[in-house]
Protein backbone atom coordinates (compact mmCIF):
# COMPACT_ATOMS: atom_id res chain seq x y z
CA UNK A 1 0.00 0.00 0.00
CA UNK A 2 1.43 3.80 -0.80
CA UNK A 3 3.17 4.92 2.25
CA UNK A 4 1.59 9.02 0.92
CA UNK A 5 -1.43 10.60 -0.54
CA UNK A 6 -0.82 14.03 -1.86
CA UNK A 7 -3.87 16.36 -2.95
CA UNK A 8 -1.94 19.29 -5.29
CA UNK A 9 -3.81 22.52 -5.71
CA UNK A 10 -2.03 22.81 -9.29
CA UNK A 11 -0.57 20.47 -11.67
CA UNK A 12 3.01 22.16 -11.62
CA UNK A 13 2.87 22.10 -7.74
CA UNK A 14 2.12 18.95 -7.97
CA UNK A 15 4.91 17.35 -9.68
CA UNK A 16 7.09 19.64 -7.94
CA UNK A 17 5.96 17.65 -5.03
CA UNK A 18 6.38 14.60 -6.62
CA UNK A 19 10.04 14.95 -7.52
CA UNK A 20 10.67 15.87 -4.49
CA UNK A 21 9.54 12.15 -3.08
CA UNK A 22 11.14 10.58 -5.79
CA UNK A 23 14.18 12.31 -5.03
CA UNK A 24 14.14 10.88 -1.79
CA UNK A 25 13.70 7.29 -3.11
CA UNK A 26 9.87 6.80 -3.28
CA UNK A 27 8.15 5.89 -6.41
CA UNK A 28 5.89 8.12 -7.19
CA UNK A 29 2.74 8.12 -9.48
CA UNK A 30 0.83 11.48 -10.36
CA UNK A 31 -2.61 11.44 -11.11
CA UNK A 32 -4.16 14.58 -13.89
CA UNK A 33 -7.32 14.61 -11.37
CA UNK A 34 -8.83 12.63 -9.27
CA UNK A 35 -9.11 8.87 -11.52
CA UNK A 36 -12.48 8.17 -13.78
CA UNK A 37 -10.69 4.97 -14.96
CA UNK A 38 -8.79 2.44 -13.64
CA UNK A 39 -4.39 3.42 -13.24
CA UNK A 40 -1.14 1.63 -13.71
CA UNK A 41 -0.20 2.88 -10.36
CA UNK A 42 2.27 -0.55 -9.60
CA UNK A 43 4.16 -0.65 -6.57
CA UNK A 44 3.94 3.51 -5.93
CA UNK A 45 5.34 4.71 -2.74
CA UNK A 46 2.86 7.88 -3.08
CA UNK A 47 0.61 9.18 -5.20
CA UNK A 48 -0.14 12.52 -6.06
CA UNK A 49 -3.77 13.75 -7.23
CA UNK A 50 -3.22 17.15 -8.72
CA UNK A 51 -6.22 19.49 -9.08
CA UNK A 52 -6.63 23.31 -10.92
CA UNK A 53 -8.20 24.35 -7.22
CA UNK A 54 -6.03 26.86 -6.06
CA UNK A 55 -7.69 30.02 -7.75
CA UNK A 56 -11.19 28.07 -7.55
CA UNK A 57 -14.39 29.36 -5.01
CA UNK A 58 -13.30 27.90 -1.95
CA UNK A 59 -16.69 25.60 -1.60
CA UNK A 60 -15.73 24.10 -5.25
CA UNK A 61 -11.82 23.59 -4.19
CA UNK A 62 -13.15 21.62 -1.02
CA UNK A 63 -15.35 19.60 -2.84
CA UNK A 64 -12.50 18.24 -5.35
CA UNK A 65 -9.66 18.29 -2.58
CA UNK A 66 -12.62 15.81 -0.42
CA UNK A 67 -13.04 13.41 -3.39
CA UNK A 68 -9.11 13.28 -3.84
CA UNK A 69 -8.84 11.99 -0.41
CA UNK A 70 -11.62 9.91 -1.06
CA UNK A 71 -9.79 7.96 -3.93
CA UNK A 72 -6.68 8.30 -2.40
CA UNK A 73 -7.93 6.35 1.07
CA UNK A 74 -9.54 4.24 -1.65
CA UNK A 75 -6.06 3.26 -2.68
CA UNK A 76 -4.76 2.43 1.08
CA UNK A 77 -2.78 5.10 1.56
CA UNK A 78 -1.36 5.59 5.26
CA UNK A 79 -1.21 9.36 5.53
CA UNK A 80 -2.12 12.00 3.74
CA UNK A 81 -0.68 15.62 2.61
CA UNK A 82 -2.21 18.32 1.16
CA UNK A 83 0.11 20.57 -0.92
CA UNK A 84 0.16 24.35 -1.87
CA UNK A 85 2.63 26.82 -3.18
CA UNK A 86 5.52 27.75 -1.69
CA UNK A 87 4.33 31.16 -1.91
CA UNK A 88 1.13 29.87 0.39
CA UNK A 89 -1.04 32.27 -2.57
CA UNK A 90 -4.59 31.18 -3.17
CA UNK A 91 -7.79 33.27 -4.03
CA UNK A 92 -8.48 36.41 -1.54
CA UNK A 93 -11.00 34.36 0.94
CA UNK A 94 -7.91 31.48 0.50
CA UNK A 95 -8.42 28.33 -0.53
CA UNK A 96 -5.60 26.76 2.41
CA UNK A 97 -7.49 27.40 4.99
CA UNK A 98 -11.23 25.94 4.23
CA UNK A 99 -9.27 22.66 2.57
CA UNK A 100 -6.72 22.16 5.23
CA UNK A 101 -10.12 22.55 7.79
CA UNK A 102 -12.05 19.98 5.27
CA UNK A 103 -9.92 17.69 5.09
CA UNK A 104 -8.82 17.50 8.32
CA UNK A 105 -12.67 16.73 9.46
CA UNK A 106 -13.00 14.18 6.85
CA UNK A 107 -10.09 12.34 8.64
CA UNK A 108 -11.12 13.28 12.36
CA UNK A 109 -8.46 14.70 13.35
CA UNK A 110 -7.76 17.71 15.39
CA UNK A 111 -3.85 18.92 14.41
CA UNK A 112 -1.64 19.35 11.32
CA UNK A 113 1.39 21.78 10.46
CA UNK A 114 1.65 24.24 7.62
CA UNK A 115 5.01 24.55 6.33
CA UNK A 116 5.68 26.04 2.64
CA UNK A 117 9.32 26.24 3.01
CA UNK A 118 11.81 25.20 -0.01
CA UNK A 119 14.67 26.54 0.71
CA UNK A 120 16.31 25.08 -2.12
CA UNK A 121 14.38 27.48 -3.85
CA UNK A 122 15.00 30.32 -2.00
CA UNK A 123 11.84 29.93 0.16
CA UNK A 124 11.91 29.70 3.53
CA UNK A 125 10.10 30.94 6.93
CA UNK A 126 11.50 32.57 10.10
CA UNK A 127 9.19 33.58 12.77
CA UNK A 128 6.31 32.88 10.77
CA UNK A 129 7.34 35.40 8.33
CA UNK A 130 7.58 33.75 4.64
CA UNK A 131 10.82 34.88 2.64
CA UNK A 132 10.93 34.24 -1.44
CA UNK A 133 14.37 34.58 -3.24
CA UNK A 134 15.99 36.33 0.35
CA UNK A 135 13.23 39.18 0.62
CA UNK A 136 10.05 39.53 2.11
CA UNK A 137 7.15 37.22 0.61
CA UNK A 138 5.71 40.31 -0.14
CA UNK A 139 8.64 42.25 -1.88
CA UNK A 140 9.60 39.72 -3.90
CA UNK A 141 7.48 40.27 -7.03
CA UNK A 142 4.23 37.88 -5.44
CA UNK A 143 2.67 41.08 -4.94
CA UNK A 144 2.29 41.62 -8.41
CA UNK A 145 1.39 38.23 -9.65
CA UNK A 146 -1.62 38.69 -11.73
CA UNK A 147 -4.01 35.96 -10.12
CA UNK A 148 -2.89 35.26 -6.28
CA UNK A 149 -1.06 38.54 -5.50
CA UNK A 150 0.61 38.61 -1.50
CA UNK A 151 1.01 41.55 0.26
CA UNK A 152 1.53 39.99 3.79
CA UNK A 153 4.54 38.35 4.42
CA UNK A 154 3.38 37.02 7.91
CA UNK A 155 1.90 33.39 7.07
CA UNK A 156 0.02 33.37 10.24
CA UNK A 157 -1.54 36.92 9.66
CA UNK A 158 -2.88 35.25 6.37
CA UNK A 159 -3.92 32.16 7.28
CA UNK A 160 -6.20 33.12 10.71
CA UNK A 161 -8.83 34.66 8.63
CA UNK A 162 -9.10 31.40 6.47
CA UNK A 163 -9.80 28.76 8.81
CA UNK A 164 -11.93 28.29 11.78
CA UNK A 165 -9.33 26.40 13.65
CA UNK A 166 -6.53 28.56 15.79
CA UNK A 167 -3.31 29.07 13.98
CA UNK A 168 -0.14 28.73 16.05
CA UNK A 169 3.61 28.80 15.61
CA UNK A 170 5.95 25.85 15.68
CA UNK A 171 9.55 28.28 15.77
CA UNK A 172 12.57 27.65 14.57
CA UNK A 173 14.14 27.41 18.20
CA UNK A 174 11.93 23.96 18.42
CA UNK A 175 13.16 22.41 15.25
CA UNK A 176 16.75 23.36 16.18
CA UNK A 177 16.28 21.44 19.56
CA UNK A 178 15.35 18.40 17.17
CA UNK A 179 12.77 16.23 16.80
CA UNK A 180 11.60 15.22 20.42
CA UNK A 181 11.61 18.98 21.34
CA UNK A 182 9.36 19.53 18.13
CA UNK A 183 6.65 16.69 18.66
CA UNK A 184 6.88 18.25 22.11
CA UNK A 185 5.90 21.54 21.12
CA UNK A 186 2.92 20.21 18.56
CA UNK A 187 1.65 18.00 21.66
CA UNK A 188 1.30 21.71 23.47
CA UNK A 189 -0.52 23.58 20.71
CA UNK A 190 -2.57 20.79 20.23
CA UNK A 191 -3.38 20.83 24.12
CA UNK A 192 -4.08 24.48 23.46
CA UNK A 193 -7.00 24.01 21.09
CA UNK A 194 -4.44 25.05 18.08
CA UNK A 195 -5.52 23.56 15.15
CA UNK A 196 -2.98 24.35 12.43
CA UNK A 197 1.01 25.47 13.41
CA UNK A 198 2.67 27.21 11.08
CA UNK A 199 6.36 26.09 10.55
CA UNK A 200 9.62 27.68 10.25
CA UNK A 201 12.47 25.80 8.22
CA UNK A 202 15.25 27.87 6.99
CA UNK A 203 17.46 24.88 5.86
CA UNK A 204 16.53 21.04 4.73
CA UNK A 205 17.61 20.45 8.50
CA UNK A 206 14.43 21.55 9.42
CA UNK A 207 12.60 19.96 7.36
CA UNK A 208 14.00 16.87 8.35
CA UNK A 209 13.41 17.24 11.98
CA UNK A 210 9.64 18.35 11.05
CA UNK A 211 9.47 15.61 8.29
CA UNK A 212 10.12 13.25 11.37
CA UNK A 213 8.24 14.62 13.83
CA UNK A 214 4.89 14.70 11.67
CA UNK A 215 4.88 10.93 10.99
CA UNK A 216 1.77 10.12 12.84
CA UNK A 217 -0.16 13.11 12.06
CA UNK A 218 -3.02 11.75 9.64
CA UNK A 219 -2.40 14.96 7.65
CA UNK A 220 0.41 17.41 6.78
CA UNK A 221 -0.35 20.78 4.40
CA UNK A 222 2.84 21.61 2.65
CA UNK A 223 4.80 22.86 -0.08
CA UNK A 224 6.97 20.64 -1.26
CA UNK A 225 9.97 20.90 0.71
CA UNK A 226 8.33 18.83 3.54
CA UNK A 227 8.61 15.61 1.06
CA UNK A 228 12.13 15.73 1.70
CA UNK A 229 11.63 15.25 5.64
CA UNK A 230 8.92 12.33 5.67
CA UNK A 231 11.02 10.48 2.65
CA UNK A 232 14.06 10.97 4.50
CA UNK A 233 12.59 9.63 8.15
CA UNK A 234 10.73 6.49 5.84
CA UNK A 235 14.61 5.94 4.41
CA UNK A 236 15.54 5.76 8.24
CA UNK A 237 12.53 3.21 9.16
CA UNK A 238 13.70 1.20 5.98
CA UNK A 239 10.16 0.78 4.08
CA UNK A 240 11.47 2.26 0.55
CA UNK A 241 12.86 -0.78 -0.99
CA UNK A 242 13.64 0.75 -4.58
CA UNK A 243 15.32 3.71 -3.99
CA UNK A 244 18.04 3.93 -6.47
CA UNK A 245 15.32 3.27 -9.00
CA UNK A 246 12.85 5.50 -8.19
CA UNK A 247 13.39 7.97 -10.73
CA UNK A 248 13.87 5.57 -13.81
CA UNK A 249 12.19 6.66 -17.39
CA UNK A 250 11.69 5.62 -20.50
CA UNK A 251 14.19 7.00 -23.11
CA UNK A 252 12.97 10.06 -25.15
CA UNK A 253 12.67 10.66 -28.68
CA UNK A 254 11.20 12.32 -30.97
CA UNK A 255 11.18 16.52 -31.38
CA UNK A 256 11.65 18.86 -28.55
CA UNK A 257 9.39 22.29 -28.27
CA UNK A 258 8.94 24.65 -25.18
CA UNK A 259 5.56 26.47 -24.24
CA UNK A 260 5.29 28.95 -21.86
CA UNK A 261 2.53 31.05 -20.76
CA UNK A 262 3.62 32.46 -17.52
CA UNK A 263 4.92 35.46 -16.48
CA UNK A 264 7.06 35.25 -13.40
CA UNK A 265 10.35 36.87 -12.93
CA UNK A 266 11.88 33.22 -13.15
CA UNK A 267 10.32 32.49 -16.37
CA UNK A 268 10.34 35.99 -17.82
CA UNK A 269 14.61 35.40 -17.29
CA UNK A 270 14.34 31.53 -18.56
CA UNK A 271 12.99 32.94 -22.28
CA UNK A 272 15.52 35.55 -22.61
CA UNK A 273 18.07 32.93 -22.51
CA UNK A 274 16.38 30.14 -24.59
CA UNK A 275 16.08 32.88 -27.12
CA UNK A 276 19.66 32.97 -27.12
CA UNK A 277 19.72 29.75 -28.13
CA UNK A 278 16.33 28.31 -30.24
CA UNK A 279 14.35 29.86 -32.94
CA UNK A 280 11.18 31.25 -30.92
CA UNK A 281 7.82 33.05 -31.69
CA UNK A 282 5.87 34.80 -29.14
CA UNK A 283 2.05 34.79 -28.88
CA UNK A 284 1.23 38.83 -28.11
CA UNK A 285 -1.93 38.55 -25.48
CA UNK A 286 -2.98 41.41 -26.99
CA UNK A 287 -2.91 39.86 -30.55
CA UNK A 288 -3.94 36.47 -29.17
CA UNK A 289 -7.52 38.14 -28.12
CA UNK A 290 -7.63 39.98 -31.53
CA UNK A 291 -7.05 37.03 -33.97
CA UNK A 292 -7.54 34.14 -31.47
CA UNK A 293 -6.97 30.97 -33.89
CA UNK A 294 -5.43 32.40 -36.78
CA UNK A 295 -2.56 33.72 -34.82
CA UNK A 296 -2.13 30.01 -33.07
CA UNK A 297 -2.10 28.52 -36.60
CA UNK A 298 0.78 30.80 -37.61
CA UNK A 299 2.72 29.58 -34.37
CA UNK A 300 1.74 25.54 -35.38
CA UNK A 301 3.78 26.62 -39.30
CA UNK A 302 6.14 28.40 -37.89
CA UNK A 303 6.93 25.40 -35.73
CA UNK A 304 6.40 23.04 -38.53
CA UNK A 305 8.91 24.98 -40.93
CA UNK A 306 11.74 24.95 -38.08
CA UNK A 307 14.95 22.95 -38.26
CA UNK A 308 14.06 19.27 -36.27
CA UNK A 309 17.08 18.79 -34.36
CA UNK A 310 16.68 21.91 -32.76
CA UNK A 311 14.15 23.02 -29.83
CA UNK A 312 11.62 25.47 -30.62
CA UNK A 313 10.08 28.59 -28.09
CA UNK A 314 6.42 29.11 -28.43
CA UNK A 315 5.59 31.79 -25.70
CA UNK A 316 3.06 34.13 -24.38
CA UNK A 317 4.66 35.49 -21.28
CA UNK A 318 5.05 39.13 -20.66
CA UNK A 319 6.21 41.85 -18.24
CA UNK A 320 3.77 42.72 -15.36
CA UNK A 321 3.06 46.03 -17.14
CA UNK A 322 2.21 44.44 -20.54
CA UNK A 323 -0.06 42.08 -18.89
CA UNK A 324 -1.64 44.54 -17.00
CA UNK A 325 -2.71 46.80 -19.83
CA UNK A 326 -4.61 43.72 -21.89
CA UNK A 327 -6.06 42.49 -18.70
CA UNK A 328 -7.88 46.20 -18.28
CA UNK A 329 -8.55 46.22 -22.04
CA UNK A 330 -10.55 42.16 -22.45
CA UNK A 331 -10.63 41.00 -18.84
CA UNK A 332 -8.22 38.88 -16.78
CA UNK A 333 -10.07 35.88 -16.69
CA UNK A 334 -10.62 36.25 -20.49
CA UNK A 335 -7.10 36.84 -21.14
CA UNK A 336 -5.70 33.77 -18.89
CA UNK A 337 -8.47 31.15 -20.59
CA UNK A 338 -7.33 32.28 -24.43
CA UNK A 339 -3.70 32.05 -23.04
CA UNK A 340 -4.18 28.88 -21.96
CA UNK A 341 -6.36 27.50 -24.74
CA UNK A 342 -3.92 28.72 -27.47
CA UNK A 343 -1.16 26.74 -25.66
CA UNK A 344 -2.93 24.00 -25.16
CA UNK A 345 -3.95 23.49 -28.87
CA UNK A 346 -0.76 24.55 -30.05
CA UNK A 347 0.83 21.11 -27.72
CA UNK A 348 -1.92 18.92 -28.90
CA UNK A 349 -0.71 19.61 -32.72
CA UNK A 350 2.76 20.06 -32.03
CA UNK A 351 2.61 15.86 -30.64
CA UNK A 352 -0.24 14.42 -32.29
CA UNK A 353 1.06 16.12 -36.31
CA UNK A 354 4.33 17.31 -35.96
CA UNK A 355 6.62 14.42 -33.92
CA UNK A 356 6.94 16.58 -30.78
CA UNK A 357 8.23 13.81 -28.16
CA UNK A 358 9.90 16.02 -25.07
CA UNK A 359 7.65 19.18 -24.28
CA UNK A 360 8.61 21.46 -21.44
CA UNK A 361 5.82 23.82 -19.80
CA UNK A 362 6.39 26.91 -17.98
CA UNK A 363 3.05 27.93 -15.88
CA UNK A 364 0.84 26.11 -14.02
CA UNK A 365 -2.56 27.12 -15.25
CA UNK A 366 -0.92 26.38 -18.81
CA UNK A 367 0.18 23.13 -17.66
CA UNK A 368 -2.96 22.04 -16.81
CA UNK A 369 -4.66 23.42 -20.16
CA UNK A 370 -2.13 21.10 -22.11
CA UNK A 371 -2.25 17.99 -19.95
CA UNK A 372 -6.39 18.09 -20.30
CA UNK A 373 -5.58 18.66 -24.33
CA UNK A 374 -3.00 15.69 -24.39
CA UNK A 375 -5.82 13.58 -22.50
CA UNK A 376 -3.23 12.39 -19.74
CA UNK A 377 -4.52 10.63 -16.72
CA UNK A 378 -1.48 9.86 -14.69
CA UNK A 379 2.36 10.13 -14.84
CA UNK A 380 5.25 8.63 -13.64
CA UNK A 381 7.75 10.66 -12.51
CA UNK A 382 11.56 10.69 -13.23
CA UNK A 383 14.49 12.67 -13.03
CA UNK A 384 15.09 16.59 -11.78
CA UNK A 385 15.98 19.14 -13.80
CA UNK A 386 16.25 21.67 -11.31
CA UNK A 387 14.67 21.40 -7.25
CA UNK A 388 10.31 20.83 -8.09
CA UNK A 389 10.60 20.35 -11.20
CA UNK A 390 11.09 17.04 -12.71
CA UNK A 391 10.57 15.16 -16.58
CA UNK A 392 7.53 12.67 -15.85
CA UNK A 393 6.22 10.33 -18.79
CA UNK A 394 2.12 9.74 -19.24
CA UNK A 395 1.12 5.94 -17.78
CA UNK A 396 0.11 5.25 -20.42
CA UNK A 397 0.53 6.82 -24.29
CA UNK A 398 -0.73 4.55 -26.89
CA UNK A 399 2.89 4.39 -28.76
CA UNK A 400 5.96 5.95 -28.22
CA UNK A 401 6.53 7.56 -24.75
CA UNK A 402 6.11 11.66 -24.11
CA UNK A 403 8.61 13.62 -22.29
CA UNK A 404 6.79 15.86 -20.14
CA UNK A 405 8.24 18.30 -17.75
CA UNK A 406 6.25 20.84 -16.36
CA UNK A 407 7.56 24.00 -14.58
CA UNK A 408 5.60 26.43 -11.92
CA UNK A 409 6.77 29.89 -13.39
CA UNK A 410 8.70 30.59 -10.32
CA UNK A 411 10.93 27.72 -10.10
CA UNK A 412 13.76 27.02 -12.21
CA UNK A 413 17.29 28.57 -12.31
CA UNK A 414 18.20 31.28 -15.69
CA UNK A 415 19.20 28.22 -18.30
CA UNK A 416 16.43 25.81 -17.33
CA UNK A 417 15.18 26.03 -20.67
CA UNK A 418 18.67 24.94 -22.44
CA UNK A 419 20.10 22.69 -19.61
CA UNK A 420 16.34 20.41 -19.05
CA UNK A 421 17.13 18.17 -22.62
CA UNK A 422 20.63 16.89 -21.15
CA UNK A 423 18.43 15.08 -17.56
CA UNK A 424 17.01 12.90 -20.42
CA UNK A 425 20.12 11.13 -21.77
């Protein structure tokens, strides 16, 4: 039986969480929803359900986050985490708080942590205060992002209003006093009526410690970084039995082609230098809602007419500022959902006509648009290209295998975009 269920609130959140366990030896399964039809899921150490719920009305991102952990304790899983961004952003009433208090009545129990630290990623919490790439969480361009802005760096500030339960502090004075003095500490919040503790880690020490100390807790909430901790204390109880194996793949073929449609720093950095490198045409939002499908059918020839051996750059990412004028002119949802259909066409052609067999994706809402167009249920996950982000491969593809690597805009280090083909030799 899977030692871990994991309910995602995006797809690219989700795999980062699942490279993360498969990095620490457990094989890992992710599911494209929760399952209509019937998996290859094997001997999986965890599986992952990821969900589109993090920008969803809360009611509608309970409901889907309660029938993951349905299927998920259908599947005999042993504990259960519930992961976020490690930017802890959701929708203005925030979607954290009602699905950590959901799901923690579903399994009747009283306690869990809420950690989003990754500090291998440059995100990590001190005194409850959430830092992203060394500044504040709220000076480090989150407050500008177009659908889950943060202006309040103090995670406990923004979680109280969200949940019904009290929100406490486990500090980072506990964690350094290791794990006895930490499950000491979540005994006496729990005692105090806490419900959810919000956790420091600065360093994968910390999550380590935490990782350990949260093995009997029915549920964690998490970013990622907390995958590191639980695989590391199940390494240490010896009940991973493939490790060295875990992140094994298929070999790739076929053509290679990049999509992005988000606009993070990260990714924003990522395209200038891929330019640098592969022929590239870029999808104007403003354009996009002016000649919709004609303008993606120029991008499918243009790819078409492009050299084979090389990678191509289809892109609609833009600078805050530019995104900000077409959102006032047509709309932000309306702008997002043409975004995302126009990428998610463009993939569909770009595999099914045109021999694409290793696809990066840079966004999670685009992520999810191409993974519904593809028709992909599940994916095993394989090797990292850089921390949360690793290439998977659908369960099951009907031919030759796709290479599928899928990127939250934030993550990623400058030459992603160039360095991700070499992880697949």
């Amino acid at each position: 039986m899977p030692l871990l269920g994991c309910i995602a609130d995006d797809f690219t959140g989700a795999t980062d969480l699942a490279s993360m366990l498969v990095r620490g030896g457990a094989r890992t399964v992710q599911t494209i929803g929760v399952p209509d039809r019937p998996l290859p899921t094997g001997d999986a150490d965890a599986l992952v359900v990821a969900l589109k719920s993090r920008t969803l009305p809360a009611e509608e991102a309970v409901a889907q986050s309660l029938a993951a952990l349905a299927w998920l304790r259908s599947q005999g899983c042993r504990q259960f985490y519930f992961k976020y961004c490690s930017t802890f952003d959701s929708t203005a009433d925030g979607n954290i708080g009602p699905v950590s208090d959901a799901l923690l009545d579903a399994l009747g129990s009283r306690f869990t942590v809420a950690c989003p630290a990754f500090p291998e990623n440059r995100r990590s919490v001190f005194n409850g205060y959430l830092f992203a790439n060394d500044v504040l969480l709220n000076e480090s361009g989150m407050q500008d992002h177009p659908l889950t802005p943060m202006r309040d760096a103090n995670l406990l500030r923004v979680l109280q209003p969200q949940t019904r339960r009290p929100v406490g502090l486990i500090d980072y004075r506990s964690l350094r006093a290791g794990v006895e003095a930490t499950r000491a500490r979540i005994a006496a919040l729990s005692a105090e009526g806490v419900g959810i503790a919000i956790c420091d880690a600065i360093d994968n020490s910390d999550l380590e410690v935490l990782g350990k100390a949260c093995l009997d807790l029915p549920l964690v909430t998490a970013g990622s970084g907390l995958a590191l901790g639980l695989a590391s204390a199940w390494r240490e109880q010896g009940v991973l039995s493939s490790a060295a194996s875990a992140d094994r793949l298929e070999p790739p073929h076929g053509r290679r082609a990049i999509l992005s449609g988000s606009c993070s720093k990260a990714t924003l950095a990522q395209i200038a230098e891929a330019k640098a490198h592969y022929p590239s045409f870029r999808l104007e939002a403003g354009e996009l809602m002016a000649r919709g499908g004609a303008l993606v059918e120029e991008a499918i020839a243009w790819a078409a007419r492009q050299d084979a051996a090389t990678p191509v750059l289809i892109y609609a990412s833009s600078s805050p500022e530019e995104v900000r004028k077409v959102q006032e002119q047509f709309g932000t949802q309306q702008v997002g959902e043409r975004v995302e259909q126009a990428l998610a066409s463009i993939a569909h052609t770009l595999v099914q006509e045109q021999d694409v067999g290793q696809l990066l994706v840079a966004g999670g809402e685009t992520s999810g648009a191409v993974v519904g167009a593809l028709d992909i249920a599940g994916l095993r996950i394989g090797p990292s290209i850089d921390p949360g982000v690793p290439w998977t491969q659908p369960l099951t593809t009907g031919g030759r295998p796709l290479s599928l690597a899928l990127k939250s805009g934030n993550f990623g280090s400058a030459d992603f975009m160039v360095k991700a083909w070499g992880m697949l030799a």
